[in-house]
N, C-alpha and C. Protein backbone atom coordinates (compact mmCIF):
# COMPACT_ATOMS: atom_id res chain seq x y z
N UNK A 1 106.49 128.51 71.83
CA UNK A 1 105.23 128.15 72.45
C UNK A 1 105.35 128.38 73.96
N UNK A 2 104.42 129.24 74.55
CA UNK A 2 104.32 129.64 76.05
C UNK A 2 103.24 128.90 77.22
N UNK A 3 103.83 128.55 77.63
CA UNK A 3 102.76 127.41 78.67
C UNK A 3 101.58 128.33 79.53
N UNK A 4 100.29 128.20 79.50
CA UNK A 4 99.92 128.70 80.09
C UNK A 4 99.92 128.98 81.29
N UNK A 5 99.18 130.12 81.82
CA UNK A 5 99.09 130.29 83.38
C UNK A 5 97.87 129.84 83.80
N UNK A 6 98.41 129.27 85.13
CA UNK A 6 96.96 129.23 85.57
C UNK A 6 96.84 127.49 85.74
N UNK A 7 96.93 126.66 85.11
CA UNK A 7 97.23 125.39 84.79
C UNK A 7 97.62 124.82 85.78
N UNK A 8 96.51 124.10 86.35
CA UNK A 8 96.98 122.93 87.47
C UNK A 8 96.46 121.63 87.52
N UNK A 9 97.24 121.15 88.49
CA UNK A 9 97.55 119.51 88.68
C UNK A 9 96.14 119.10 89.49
N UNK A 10 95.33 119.67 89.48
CA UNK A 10 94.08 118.76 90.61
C UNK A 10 93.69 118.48 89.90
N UNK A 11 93.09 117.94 88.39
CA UNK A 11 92.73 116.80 87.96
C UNK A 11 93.16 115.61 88.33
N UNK A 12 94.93 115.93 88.26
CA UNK A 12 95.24 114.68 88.51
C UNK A 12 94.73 113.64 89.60
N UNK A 13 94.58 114.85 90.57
CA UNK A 13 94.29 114.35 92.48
C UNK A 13 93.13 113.87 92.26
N UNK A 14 92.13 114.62 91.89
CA UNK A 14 90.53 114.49 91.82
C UNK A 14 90.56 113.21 91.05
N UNK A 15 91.25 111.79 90.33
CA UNK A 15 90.86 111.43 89.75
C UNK A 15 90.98 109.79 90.82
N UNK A 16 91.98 109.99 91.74
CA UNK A 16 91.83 108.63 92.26
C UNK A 16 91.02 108.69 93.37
N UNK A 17 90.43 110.41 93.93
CA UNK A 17 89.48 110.67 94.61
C UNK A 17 88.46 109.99 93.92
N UNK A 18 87.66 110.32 93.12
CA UNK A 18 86.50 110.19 92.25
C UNK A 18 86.79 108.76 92.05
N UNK A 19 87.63 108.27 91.25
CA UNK A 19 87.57 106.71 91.48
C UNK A 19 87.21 105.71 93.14
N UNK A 20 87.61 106.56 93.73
CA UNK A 20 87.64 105.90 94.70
C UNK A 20 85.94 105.88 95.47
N UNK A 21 85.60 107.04 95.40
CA UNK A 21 84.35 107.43 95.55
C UNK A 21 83.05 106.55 95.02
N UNK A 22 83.54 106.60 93.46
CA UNK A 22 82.94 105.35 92.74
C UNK A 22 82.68 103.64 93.13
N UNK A 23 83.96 103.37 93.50
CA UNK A 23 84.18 102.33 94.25
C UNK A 23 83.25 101.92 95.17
N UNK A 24 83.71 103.34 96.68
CA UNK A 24 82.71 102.91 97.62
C UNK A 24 81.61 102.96 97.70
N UNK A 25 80.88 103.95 96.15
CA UNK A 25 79.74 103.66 96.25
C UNK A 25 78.79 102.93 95.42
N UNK A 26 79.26 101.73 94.81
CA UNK A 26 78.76 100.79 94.52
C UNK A 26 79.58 99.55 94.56
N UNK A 27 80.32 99.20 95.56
CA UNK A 27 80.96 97.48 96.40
C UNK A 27 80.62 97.76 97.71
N UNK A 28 80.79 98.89 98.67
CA UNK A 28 81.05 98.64 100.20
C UNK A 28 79.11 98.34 100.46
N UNK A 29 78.40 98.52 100.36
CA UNK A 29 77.11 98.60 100.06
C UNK A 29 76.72 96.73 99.82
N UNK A 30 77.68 96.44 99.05
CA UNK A 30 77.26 94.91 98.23
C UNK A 30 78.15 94.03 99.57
N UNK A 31 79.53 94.12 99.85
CA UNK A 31 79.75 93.95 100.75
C UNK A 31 79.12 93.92 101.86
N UNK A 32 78.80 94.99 102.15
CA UNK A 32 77.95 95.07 103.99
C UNK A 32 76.89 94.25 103.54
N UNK A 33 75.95 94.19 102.64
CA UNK A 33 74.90 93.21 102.93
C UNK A 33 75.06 91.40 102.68
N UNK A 34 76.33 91.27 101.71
CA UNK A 34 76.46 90.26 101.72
C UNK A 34 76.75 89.94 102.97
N UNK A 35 78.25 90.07 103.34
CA UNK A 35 78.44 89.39 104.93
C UNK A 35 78.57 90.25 105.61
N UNK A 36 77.55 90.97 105.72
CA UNK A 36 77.14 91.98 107.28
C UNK A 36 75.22 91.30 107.54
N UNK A 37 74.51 90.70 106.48
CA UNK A 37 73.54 90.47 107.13
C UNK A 37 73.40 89.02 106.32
N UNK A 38 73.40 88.85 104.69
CA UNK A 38 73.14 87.78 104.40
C UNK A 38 73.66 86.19 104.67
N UNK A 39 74.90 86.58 104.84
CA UNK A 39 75.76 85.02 105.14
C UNK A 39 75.60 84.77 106.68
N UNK A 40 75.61 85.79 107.38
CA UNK A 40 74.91 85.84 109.16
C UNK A 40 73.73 85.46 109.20
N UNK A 41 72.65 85.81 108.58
CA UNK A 41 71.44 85.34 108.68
C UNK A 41 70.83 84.14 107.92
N UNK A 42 72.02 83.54 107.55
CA UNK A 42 71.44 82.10 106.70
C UNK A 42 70.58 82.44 105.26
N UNK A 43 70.21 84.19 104.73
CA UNK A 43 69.70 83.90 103.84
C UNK A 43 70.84 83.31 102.34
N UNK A 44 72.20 83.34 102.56
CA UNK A 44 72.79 82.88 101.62
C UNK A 44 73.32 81.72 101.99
N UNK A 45 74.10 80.75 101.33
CA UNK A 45 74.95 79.64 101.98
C UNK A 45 75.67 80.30 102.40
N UNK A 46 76.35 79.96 103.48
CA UNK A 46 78.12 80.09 103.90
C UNK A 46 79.29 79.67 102.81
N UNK A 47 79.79 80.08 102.05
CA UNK A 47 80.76 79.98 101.40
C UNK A 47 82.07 79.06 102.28
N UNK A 48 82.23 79.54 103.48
CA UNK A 48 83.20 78.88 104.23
C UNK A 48 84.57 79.46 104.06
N UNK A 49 85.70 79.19 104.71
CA UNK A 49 86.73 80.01 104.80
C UNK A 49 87.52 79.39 103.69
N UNK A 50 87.35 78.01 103.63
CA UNK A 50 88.41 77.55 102.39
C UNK A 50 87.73 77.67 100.76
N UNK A 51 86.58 77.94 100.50
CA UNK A 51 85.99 78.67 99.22
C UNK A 51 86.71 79.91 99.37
N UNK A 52 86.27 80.85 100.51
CA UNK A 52 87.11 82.55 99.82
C UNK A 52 88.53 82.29 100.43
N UNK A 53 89.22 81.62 100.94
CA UNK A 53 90.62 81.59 100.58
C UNK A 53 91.09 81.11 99.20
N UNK A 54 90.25 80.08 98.29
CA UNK A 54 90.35 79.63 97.19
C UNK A 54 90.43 81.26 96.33
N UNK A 55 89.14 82.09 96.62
CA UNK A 55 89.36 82.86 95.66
C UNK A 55 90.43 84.07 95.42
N UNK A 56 91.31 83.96 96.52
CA UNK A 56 92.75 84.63 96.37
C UNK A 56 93.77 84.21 95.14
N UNK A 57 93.30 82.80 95.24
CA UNK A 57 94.10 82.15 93.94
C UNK A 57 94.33 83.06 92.40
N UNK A 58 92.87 83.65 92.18
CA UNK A 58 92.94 83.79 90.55
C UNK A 58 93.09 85.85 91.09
N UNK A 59 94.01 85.99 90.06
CA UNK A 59 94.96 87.27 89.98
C UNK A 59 94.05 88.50 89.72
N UNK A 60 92.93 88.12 89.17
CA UNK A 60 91.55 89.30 88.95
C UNK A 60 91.15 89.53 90.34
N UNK A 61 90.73 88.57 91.67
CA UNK A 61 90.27 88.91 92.69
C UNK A 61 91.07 89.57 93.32
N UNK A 62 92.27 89.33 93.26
CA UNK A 62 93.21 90.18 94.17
C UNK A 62 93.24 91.52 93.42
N UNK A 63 93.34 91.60 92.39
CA UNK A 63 93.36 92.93 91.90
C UNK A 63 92.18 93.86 92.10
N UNK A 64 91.20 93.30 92.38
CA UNK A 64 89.62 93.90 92.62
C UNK A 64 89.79 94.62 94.25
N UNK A 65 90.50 93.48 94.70
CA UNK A 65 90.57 93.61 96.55
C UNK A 65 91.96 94.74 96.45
N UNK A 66 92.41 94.92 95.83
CA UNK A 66 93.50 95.79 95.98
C UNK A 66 92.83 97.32 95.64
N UNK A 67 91.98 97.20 94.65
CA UNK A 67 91.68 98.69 93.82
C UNK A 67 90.53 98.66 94.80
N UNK A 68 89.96 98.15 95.57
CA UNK A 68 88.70 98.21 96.55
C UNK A 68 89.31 99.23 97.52
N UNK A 69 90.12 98.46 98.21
CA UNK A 69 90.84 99.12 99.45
C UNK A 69 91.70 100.48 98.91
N UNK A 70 92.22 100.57 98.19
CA UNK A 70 92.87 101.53 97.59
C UNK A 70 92.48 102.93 97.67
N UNK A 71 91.83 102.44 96.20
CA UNK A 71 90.46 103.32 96.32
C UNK A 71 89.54 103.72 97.47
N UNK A 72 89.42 103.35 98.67
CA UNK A 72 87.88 103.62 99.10
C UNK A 72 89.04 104.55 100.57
N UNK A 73 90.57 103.84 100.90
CA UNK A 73 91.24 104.92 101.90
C UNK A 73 91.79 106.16 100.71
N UNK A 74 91.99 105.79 99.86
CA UNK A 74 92.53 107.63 98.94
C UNK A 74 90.73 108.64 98.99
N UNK A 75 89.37 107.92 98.78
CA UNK A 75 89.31 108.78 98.90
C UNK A 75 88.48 109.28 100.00
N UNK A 76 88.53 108.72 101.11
CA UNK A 76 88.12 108.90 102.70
C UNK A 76 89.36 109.90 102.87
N UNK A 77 90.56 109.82 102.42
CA UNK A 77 91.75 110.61 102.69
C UNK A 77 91.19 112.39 102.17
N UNK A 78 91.35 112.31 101.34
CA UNK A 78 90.64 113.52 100.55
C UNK A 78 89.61 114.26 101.04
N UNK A 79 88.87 113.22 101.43
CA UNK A 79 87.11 113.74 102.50
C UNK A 79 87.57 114.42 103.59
N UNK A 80 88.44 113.56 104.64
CA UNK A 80 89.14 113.45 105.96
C UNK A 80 89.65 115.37 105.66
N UNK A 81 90.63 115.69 104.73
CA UNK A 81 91.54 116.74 104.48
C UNK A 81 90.58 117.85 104.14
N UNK A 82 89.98 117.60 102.96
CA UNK A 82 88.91 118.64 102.95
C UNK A 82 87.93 119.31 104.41
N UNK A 83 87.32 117.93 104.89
CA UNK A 83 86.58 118.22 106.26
C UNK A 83 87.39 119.29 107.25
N UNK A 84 88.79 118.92 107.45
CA UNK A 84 89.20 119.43 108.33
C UNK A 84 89.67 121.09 108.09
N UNK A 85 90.15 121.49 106.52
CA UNK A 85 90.49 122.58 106.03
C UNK A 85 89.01 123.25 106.53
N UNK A 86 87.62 122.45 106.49
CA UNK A 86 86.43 123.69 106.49
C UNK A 86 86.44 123.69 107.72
N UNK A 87 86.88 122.96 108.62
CA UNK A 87 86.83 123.07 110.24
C UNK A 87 87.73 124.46 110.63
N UNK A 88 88.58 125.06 109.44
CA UNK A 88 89.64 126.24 110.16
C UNK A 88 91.00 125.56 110.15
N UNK A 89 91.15 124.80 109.45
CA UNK A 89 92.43 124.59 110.13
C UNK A 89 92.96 124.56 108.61
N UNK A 90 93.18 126.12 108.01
CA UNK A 90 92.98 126.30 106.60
C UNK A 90 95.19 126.07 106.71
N UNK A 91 95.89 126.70 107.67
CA UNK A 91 97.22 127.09 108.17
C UNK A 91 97.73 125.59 108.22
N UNK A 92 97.24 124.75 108.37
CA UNK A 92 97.71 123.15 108.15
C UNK A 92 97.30 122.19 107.00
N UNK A 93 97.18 123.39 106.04
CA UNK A 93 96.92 122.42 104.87
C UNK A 93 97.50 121.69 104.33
N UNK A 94 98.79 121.70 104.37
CA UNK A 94 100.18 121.12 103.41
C UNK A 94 100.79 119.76 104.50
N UNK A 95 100.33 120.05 105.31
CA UNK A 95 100.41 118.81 106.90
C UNK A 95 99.29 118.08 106.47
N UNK A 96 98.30 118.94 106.82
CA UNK A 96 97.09 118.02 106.55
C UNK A 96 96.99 117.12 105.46
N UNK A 97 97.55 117.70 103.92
CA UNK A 97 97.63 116.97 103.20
C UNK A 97 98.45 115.65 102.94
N UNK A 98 99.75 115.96 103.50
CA UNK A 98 100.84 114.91 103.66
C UNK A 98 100.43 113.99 104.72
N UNK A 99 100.06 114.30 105.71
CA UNK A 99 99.33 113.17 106.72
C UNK A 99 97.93 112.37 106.30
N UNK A 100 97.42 112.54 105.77
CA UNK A 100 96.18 112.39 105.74
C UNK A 100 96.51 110.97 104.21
N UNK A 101 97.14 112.11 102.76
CA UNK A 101 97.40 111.19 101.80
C UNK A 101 98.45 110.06 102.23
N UNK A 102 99.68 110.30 103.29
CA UNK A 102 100.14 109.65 103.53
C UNK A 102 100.02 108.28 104.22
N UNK A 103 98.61 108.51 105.20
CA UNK A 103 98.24 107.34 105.56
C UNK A 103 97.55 106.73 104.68
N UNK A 104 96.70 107.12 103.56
CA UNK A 104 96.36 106.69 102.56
C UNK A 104 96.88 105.36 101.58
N UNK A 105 98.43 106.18 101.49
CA UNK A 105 99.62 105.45 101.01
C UNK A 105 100.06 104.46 101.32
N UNK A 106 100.12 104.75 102.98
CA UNK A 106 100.45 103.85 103.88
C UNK A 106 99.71 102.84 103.95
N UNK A 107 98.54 103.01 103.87
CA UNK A 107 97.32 101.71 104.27
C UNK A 107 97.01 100.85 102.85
N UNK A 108 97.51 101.67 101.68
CA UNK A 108 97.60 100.85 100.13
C UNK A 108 98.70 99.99 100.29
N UNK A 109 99.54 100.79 100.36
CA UNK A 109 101.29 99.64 100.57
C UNK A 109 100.76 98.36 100.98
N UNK A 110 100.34 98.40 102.51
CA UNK A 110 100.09 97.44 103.47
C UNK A 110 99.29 96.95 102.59
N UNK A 111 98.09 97.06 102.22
CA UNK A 111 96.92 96.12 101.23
C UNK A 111 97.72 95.44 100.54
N UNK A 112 98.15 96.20 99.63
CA UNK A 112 98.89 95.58 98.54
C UNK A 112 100.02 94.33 98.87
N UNK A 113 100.95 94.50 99.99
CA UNK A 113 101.38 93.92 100.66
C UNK A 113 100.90 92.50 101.30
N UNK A 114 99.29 92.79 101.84
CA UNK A 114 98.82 91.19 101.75
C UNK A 114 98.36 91.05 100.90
N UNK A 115 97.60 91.55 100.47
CA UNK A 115 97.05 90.75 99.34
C UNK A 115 97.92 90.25 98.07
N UNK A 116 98.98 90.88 97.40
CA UNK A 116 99.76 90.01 96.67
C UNK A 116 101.05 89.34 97.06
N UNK A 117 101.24 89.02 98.08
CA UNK A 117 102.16 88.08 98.58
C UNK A 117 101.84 87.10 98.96
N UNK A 118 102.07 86.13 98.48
CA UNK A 118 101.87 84.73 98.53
C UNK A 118 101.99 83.70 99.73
């Protein structure tokens, strides 16, 4: 049996892109209006700092806040790399890519880092 040619790995990439995409575009939206206008403008209660520190407690929110952030720098990363390849800077792609996913990486670690450490 002969492996084909031709056969590549950007599904794989495209998939925590597209997840991520997904993400930001239906939470960052729910976010910004919750506390970017509603909890500022009194149309909701204030929850208060010791309610959403409470909700760190249960292991689903942190996991939500982890795949939020995750997701929404992998795929600003992807956007960021693409943008810049159509800017010309086709000769720094393999930089571009390692810098760009890498801060990606970098800024998940760190999430992940607060948010599940106790």
């Amino acid at each position: 049996m002969s492996v084909a040619r031709g056969i590549s790995n950007e599904p794989i990439w495209w998939w925590p892109f597209s997840g991520g995409g997904m993400f930001a575009a239906l939470f960052v939206p729910i976010h910004l209006v919750l506390f970017g206008l509603a909890i500022p403008q009194g149309w909701v209660a204030d929850p208060g700092a010791a309610q959403l520190t409470a909700l760190f407690e249960f292991p689903l929110v942190r996991l939500y806040l982890f795949v939020f952030v995750a997701g929404c720098l992998i795929h600003a990363a992807h956007r960021l790399r693409y943008l810049l390849v159509e800017l010309g800077l086709h000769a720094l792609g393999g930089v571009l890519a390692f810098v760009s996913y890498g801060l990606a990486l970098a800024g998940s670690a760190w999430a992940a880092w607060v948010i599940f450490t106790p």
